[in-house]
C-alpha atoms as a PDB file:
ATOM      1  CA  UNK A   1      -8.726 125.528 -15.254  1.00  0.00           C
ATOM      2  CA  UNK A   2      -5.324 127.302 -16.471  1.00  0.00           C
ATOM      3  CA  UNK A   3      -3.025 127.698 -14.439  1.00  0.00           C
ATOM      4  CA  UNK A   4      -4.058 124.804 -11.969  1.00  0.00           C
ATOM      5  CA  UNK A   5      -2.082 121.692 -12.050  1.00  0.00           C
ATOM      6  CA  UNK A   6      -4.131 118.139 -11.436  1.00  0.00           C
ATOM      7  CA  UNK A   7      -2.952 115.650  -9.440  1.00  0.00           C
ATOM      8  CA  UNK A   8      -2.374 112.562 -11.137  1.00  0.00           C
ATOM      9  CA  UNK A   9      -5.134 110.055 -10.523  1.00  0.00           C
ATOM     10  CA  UNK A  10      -4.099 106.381  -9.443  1.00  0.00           C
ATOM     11  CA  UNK A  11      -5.843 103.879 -11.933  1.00  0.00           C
ATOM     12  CA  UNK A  12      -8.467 101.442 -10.233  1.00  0.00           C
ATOM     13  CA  UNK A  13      -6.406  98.585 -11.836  1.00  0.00           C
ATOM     14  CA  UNK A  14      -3.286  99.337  -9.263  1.00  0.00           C
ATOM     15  CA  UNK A  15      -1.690  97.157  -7.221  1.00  0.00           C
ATOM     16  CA  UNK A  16      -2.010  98.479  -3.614  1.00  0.00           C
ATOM     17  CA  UNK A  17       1.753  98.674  -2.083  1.00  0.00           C
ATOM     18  CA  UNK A  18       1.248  96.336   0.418  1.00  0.00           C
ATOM     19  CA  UNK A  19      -1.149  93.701  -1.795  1.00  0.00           C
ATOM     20  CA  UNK A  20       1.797  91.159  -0.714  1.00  0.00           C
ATOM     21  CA  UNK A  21       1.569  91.896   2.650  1.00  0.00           C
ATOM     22  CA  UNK A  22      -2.085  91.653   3.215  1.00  0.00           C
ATOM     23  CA  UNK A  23      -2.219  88.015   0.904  1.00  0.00           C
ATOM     24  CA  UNK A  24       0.316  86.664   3.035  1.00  0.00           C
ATOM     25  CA  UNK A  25      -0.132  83.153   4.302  1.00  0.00           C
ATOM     26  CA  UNK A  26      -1.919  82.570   7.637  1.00  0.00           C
ATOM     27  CA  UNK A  27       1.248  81.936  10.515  1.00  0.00           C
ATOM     28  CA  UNK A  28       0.882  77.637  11.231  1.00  0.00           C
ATOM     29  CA  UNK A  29      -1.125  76.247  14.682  1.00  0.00           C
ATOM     30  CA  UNK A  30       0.694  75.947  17.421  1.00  0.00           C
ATOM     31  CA  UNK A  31       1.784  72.083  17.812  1.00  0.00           C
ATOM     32  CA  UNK A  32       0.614  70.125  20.711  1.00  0.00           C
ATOM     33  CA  UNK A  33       2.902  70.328  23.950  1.00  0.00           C
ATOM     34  CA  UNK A  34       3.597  67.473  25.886  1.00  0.00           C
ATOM     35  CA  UNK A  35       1.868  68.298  28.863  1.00  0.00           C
ATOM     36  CA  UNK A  36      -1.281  69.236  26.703  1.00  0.00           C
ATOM     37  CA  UNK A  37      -0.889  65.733  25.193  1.00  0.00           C
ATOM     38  CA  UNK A  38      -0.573  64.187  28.459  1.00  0.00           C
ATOM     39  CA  UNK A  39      -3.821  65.485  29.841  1.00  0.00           C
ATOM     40  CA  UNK A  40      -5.978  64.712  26.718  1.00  0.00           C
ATOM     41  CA  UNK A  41      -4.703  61.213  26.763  1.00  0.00           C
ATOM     42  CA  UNK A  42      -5.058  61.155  30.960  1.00  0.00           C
ATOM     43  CA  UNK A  43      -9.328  62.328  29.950  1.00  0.00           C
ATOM     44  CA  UNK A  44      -9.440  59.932  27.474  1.00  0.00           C
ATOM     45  CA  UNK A  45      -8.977  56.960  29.842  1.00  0.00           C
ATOM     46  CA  UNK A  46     -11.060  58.319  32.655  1.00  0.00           C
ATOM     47  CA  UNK A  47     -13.359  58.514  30.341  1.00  0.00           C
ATOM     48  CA  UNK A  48     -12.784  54.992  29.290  1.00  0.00           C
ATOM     49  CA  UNK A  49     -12.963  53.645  32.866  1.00  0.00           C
ATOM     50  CA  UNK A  50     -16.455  55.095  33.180  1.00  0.00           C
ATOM     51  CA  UNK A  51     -17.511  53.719  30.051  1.00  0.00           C
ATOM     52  CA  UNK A  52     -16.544  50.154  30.034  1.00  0.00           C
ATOM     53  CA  UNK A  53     -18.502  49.002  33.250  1.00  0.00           C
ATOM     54  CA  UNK A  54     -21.617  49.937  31.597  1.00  0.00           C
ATOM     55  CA  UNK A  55     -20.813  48.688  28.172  1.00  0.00           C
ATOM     56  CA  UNK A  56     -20.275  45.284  29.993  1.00  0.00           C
ATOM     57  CA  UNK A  57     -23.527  46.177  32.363  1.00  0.00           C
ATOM     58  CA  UNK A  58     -25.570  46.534  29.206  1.00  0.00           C
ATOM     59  CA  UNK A  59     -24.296  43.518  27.416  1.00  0.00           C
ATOM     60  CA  UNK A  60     -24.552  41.089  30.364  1.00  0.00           C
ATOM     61  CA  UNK A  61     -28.082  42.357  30.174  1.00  0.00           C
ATOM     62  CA  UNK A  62     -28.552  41.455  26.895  1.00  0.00           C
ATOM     63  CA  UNK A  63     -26.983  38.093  26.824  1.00  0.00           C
ATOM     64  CA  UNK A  64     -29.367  37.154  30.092  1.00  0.00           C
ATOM     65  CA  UNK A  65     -32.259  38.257  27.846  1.00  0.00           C
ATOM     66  CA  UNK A  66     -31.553  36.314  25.538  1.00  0.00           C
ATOM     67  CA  UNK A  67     -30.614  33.076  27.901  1.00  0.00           C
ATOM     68  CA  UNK A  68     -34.412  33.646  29.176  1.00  0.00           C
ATOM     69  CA  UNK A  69     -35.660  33.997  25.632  1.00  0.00           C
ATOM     70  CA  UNK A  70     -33.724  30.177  25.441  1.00  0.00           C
ATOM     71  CA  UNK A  71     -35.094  28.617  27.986  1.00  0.00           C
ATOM     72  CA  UNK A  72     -39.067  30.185  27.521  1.00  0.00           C
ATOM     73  CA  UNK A  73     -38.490  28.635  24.036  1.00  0.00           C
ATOM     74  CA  UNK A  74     -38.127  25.479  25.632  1.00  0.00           C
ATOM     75  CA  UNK A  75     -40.541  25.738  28.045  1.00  0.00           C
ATOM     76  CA  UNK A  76     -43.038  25.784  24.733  1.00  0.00           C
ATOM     77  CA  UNK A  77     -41.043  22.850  23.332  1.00  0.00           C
ATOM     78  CA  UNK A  78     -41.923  20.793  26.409  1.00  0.00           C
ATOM     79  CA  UNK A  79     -45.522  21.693  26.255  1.00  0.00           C
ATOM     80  CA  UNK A  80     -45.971  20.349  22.206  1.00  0.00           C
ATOM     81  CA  UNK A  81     -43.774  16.853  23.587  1.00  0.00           C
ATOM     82  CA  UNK A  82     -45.541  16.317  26.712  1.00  0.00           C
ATOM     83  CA  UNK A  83     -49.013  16.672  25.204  1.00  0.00           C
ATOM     84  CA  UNK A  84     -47.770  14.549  22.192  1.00  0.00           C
ATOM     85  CA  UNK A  85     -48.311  17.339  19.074  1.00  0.00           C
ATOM     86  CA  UNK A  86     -44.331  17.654  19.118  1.00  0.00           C
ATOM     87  CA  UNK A  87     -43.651  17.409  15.020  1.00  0.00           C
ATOM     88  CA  UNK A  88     -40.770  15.495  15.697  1.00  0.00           C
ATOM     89  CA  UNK A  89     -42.766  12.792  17.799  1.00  0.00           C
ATOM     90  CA  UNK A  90     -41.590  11.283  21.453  1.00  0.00           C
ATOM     91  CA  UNK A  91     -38.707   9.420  20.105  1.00  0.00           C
ATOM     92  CA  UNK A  92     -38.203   6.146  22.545  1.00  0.00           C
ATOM     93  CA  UNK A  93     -41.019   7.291  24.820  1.00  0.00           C
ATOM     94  CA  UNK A  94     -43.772   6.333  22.101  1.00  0.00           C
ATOM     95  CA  UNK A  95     -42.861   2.653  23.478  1.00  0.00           C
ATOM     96  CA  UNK A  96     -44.641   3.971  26.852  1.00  0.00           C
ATOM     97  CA  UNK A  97     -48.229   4.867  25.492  1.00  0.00           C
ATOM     98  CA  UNK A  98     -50.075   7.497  25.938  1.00  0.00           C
ATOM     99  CA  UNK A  99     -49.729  10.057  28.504  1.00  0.00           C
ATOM    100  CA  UNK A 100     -46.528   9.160  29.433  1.00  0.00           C
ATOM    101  CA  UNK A 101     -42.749  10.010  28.982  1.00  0.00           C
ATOM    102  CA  UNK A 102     -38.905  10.184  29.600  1.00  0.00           C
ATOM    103  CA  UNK A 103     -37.429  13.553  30.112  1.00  0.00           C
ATOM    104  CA  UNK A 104     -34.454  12.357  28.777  1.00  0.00           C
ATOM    105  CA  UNK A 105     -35.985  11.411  25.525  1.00  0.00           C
ATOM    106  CA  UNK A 106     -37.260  15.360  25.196  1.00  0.00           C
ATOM    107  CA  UNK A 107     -33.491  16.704  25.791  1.00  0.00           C
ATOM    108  CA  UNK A 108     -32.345  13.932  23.019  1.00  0.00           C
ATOM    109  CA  UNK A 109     -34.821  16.247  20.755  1.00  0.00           C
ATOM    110  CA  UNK A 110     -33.929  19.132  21.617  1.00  0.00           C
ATOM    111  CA  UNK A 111     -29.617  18.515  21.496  1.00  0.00           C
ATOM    112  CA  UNK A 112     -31.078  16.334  18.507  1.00  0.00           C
ATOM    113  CA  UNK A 113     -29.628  13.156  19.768  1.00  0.00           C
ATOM    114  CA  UNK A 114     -29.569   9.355  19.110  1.00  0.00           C
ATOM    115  CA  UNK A 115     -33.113   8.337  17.984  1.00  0.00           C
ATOM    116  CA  UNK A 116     -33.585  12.756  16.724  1.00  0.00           C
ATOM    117  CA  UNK A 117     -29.569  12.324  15.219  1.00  0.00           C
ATOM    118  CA  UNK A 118     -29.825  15.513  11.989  1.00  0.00           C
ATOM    119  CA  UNK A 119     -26.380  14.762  11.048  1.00  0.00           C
ATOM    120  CA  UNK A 120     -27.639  12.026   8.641  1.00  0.00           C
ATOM    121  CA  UNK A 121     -24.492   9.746   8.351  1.00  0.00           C
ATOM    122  CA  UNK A 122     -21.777  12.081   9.975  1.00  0.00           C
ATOM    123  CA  UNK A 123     -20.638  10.393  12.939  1.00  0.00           C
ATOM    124  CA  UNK A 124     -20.376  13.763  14.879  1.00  0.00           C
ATOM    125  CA  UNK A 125     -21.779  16.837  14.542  1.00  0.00           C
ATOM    126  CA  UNK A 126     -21.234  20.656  16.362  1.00  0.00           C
ATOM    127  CA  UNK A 127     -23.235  22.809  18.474  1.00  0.00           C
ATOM    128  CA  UNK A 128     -22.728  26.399  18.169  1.00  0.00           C
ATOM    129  CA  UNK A 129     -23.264  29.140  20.434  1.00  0.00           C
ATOM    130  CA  UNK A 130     -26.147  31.092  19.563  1.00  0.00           C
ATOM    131  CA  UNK A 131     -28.020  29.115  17.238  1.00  0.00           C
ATOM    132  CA  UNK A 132     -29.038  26.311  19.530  1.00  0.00           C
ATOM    133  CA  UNK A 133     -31.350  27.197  22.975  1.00  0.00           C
ATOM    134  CA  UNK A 134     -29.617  24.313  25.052  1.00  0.00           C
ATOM    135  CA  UNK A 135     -26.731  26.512  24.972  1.00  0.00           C
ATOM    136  CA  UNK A 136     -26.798  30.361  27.311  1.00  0.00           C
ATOM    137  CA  UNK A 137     -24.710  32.851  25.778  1.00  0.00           C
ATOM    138  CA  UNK A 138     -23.012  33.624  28.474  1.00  0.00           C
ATOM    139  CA  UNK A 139     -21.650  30.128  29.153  1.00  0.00           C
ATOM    140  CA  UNK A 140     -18.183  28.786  28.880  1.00  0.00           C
ATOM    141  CA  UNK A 141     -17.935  26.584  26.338  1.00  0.00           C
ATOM    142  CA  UNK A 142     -18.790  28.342  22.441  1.00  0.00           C
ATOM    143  CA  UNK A 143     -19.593  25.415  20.660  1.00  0.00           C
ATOM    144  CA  UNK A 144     -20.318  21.625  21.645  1.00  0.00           C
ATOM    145  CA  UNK A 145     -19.739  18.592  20.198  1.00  0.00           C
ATOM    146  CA  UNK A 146     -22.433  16.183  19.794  1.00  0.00           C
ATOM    147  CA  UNK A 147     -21.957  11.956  19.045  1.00  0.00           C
ATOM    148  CA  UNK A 148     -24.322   9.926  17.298  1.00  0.00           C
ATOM    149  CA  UNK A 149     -25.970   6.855  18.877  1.00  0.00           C
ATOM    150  CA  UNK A 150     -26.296   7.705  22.295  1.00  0.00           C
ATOM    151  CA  UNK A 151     -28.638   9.371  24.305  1.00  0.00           C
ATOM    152  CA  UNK A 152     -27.927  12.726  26.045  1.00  0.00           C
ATOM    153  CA  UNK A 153     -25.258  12.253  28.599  1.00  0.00           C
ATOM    154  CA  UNK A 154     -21.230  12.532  28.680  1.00  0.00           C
ATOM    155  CA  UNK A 155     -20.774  10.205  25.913  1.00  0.00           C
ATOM    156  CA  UNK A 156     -22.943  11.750  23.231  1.00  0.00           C
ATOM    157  CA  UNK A 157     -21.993  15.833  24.450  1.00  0.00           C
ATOM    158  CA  UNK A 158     -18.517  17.192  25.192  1.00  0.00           C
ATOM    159  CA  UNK A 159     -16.835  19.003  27.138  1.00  0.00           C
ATOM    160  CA  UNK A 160     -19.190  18.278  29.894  1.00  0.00           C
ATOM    161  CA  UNK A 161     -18.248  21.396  31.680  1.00  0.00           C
ATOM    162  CA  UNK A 162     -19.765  23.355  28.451  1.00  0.00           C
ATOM    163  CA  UNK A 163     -22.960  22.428  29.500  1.00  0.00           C
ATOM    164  CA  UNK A 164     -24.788  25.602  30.742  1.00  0.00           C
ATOM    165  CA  UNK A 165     -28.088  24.296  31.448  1.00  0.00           C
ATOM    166  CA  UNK A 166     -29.695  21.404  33.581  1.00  0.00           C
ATOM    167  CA  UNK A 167     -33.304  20.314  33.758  1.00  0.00           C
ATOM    168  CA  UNK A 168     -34.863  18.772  37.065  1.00  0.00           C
ATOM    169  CA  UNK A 169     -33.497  15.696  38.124  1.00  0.00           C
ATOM    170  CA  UNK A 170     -36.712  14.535  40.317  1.00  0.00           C
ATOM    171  CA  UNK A 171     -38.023  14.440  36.368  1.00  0.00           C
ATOM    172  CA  UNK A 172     -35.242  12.487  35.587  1.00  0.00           C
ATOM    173  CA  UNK A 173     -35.289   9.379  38.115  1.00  0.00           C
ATOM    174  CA  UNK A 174     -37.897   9.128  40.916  1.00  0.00           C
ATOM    175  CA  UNK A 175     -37.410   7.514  44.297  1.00  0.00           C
ATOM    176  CA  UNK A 176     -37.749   3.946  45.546  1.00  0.00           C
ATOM    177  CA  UNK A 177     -38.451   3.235  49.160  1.00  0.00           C
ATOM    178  CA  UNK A 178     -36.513   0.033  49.849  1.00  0.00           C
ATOM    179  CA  UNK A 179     -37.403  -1.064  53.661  1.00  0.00           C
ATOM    180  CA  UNK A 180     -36.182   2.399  55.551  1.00  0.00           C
ATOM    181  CA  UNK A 181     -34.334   3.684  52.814  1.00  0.00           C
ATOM    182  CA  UNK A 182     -34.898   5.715  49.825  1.00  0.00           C
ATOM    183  CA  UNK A 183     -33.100   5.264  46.692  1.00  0.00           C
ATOM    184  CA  UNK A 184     -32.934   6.319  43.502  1.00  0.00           C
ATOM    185  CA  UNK A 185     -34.848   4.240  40.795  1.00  0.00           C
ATOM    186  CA  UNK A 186     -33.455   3.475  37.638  1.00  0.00           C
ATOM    187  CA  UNK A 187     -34.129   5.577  34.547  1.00  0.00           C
ATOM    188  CA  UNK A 188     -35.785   2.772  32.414  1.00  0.00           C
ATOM    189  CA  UNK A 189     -38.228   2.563  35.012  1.00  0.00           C
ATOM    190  CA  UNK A 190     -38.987   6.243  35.599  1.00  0.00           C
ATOM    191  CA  UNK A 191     -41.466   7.987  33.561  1.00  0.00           C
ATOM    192  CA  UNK A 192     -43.224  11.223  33.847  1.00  0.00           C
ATOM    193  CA  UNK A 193     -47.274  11.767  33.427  1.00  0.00           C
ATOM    194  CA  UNK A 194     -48.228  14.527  30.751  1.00  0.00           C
ATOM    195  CA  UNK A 195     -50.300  15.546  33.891  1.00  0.00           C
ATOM    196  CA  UNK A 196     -47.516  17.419  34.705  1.00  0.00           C
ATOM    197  CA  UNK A 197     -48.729  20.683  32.155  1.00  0.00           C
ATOM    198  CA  UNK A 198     -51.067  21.032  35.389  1.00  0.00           C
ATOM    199  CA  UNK A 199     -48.584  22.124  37.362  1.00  0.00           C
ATOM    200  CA  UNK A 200     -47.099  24.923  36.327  1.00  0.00           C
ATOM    201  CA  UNK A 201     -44.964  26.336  39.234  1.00  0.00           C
ATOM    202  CA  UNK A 202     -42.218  22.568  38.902  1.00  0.00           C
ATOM    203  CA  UNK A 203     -38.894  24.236  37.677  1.00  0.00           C
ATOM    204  CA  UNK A 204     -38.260  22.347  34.453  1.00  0.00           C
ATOM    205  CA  UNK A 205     -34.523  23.796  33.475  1.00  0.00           C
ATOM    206  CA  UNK A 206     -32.054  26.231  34.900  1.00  0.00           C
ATOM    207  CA  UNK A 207     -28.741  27.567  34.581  1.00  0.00           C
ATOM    208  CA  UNK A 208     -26.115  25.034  35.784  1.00  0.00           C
ATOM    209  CA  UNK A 209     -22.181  25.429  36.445  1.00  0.00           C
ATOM    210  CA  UNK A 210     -21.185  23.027  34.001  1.00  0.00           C
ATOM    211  CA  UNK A 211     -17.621  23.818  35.350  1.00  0.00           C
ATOM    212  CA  UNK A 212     -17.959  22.898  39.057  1.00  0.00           C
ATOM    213  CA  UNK A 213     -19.999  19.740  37.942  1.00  0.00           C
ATOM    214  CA  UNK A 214     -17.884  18.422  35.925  1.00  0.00           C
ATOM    215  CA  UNK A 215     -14.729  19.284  38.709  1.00  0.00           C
ATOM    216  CA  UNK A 216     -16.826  17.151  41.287  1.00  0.00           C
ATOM    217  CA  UNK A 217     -16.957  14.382  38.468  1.00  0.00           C
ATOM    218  CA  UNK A 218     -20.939  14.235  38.567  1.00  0.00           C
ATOM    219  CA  UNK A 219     -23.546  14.500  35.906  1.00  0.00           C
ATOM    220  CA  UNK A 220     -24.073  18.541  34.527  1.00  0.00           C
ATOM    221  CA  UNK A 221     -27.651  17.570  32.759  1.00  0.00           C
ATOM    222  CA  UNK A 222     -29.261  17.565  35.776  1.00  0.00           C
ATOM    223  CA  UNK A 223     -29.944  19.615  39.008  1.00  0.00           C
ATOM    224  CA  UNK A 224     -32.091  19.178  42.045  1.00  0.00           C
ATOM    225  CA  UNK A 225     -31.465  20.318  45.260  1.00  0.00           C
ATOM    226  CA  UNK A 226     -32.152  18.900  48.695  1.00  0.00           C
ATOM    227  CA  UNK A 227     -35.429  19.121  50.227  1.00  0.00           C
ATOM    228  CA  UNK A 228     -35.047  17.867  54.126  1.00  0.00           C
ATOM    229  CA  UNK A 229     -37.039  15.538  54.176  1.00  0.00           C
ATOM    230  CA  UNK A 230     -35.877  12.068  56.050  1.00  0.00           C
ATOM    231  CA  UNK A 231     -33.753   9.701  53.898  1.00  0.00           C
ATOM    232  CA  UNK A 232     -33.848  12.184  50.689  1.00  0.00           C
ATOM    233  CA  UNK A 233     -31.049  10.815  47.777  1.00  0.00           C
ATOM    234  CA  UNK A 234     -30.664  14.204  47.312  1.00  0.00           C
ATOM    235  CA  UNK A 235     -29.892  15.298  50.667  1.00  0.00           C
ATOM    236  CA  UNK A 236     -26.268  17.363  51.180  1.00  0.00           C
ATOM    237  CA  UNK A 237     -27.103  19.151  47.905  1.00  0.00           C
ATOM    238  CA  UNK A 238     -25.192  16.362  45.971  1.00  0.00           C
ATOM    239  CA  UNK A 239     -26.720  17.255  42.602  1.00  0.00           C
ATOM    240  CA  UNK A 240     -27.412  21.255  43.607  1.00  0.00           C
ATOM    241  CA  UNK A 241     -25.005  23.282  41.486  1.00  0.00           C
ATOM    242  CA  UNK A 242     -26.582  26.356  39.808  1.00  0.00           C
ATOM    243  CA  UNK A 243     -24.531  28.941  38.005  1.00  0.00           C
ATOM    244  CA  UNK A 244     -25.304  32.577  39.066  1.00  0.00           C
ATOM    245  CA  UNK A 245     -23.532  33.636  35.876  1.00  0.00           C
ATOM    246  CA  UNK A 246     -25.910  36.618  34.925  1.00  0.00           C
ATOM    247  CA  UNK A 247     -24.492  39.249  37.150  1.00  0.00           C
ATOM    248  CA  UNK A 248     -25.192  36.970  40.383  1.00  0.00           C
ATOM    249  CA  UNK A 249     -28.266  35.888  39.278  1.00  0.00           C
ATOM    250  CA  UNK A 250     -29.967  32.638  37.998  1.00  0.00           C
ATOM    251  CA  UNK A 251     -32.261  31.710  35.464  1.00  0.00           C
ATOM    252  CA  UNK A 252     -34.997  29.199  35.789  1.00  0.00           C
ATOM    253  CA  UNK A 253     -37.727  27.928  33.429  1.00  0.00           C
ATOM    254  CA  UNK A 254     -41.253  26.888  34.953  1.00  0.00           C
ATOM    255  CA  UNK A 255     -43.340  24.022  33.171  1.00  0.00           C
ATOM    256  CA  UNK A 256     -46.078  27.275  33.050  1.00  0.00           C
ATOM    257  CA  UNK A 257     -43.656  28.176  30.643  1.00  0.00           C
ATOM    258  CA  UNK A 258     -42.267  31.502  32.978  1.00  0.00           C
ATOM    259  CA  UNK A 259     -38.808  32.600  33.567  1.00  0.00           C
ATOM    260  CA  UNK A 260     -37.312  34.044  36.728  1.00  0.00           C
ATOM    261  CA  UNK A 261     -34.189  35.075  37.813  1.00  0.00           C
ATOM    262  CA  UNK A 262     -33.074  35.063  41.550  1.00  0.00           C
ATOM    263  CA  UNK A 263     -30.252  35.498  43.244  1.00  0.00           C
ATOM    264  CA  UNK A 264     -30.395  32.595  45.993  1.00  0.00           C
ATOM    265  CA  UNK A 265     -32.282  29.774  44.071  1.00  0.00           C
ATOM    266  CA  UNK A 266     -31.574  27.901  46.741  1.00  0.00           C
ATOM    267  CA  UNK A 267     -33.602  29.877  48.712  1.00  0.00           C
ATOM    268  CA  UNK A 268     -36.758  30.161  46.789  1.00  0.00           C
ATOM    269  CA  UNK A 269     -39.815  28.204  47.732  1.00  0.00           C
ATOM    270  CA  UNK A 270     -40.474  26.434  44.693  1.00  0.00           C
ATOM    271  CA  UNK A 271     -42.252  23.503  43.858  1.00  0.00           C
ATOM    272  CA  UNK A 272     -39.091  20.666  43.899  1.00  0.00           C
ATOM    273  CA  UNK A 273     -41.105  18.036  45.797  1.00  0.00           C
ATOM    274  CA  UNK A 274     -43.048  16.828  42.412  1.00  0.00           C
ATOM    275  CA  UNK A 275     -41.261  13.510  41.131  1.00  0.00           C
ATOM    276  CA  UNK A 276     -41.586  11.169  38.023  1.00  0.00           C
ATOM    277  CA  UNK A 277     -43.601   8.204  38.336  1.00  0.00           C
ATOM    278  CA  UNK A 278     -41.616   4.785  39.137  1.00  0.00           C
ATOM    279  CA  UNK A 279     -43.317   2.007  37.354  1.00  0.00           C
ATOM    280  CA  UNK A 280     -46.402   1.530  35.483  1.00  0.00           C
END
C-alpha cells in the first residue's frame, strides 16, 4: 500500500547471530580425582578377594573330578587284565596261568613299563600331567620320568615324591605266618586270584602323599593301613600315608569299579582285610 513502508524481511539462508555460539564445542569431562581413583581401585580388590576363593573352590572341584574320572578309568582297566581280555595281555603274569596275577605287572601296563616299554628304543621316556590316569591333577610333580627295563618301582619312575597315587599293598605282597610271627612274603611268590572281580567293596588305588613317602624313605606305590589284628606287618600305619589333597578329602577306587571321597579314610570301614594269595 502507498504510503506504508515494509520491513525488510531476513532471508531463510541467514546466519543466526549467535550460530557460533550455539555450535560451540561441548566443555571436556571432568578428570578423575585422586580420592575417586582411590576408591574404585579400593572396590576393585574387594571385589577381587571375594572372587578368587571361589575361582580356586570351583577349580579344585574340577581337578578332583577329573582325578575320580582317573582312577574309575582304571578301575575298568583292572577289570579287562584281571579277567584276561586286556589287549595288551598280562605281561610277566601269563607265566602264572590262568586265573592268576601280579598287581605289579598291571601298574607296569598302565605306567607302560619294562615288559609294556612304548618308547621303542629310547632309553627314557616322560609322563605328562594330564594325559596319563596314573597321574591326579592336582599332584605335585607335572610330569614323570619313566626308565626302561625295570618294573614299576623307584628305579624305573622319578621323582618318587611325584607319585600321586598308590594301589593296595595287601594286593601287592601277602603274609607269611612263620612260627608266631607274621611276615611279609616275597613278591615273586605273591599272586592275586581273578576271583577278586567278586569282591567289589577291596579298595584297589587311592590318592597317596608321594611327598611324605618319599621324606620317610619308604615305597609311594603302595598303601595299606593297619588293621589290629595280632602280629599285623602293617601294624603302626607303616605304609598308611594318604593325601587329602582335594580340599581335605581323599579319593579311592573300589575293584566294583566306584569312587569315593572321604575325609578320614582312615576311618572308613572298608574291606582292607582281603590279601593276595602266597604260593600256588
Amino acid at each position: 500500500m502507498r504510503g506504508m513502508h515494509c520491513l525488510p524481511v531476513k532471508s531463510w539462508h541467514s546466519k543466526p547471530e549467535h550460530y557460533g555460539a550455539q555450535n560451540a564445542a561441548p566443555r571436556s569431562a571432568r578428570a578423575f580425582t585422586l580420592v575417586e581413583l582411590l576408591v574404585v581401585l579400593t572396590v576393585i580388590a574387594i571385589l577381587i578377594s571375594i572372587l578368587l576363593p571361589a575361582l580356586r573352590s570351583v577349580r579344585g572341584q574340577a581337578r578332583k573330578l577329573h582325578c575320580s574320572a582317573n582312577l574309575r578309568n582304571i578301575t575298568v582297566e583292572f577289570q579287562y587284565f584281571a579277567d584276561g581280555t586286556s589287549a595288551t595281555g598280562q605281561g610277566d603274569s601269563e607265566s602264572l596261568g590262568p586265573n592268576r596275577f601280579h598287581i605289579n605287572d598291571f601298574q607296569d601296563q598302565l605306567y607302560r613299563l619294562d615288559e609294556f616299554w612304548d618308547q621303542k628304543d629310547q632309553p627314557t621316556g616322560t609322563l605328562q600331567i594330564g594325559k596319563q590316569i596314573t597321574m591326579c591333577p592336582a599332584g605335585s610333580a607335572k610330569r614323570l620320568e619313566k626308565r626302561k627295563g625295570f618294573p614299576c618301582g623307584s628305579q624305573s619312575l622319578s621323582p618318587p615324591a611325584g607319585i600321586s597315587i598308590a594301589f593296595n599293598m595287601r594286593l601287592y605282597r601277602g603274609t607269611l605266618n612263620l612260627g608266631s610271627t607274621t611276615v611279609l612274603a616275597p613278591v615273586s611268590v605273591t599272586s592275586v586270584q581273578n576271583s577278586i572281580l567278586n569282591r567289589p567293596y577291596v579298595p584297589l588305588v587311592m590318592d597317596v602323599d608321594g611327598d611324605a613317602v618319599a621324606a620317610k624313605g619308604a615305597d609311594p606305590f603302595y598303601i595299606a593301613p593297619s588293621i589290629q589284628s595280632p602280629g599285623d606287618p602293617f601294624d603302626a600305619d607303616r605304609f598308611w600315608m594318604p593325601s587329602k589333597r582335594h580340599s581335605g578329602q581323599t579319593n579311592v577306587a573300589f575293584v566294583g569299579g566306584h569312587v569315593l571321597s572321604s575325609t578320614k579314610p582312615e576311618t572308613e570301614v572298608w574291606n582292607w582285610s582281603y590279601a593276595a594269595q602266597v604260593g600256588d
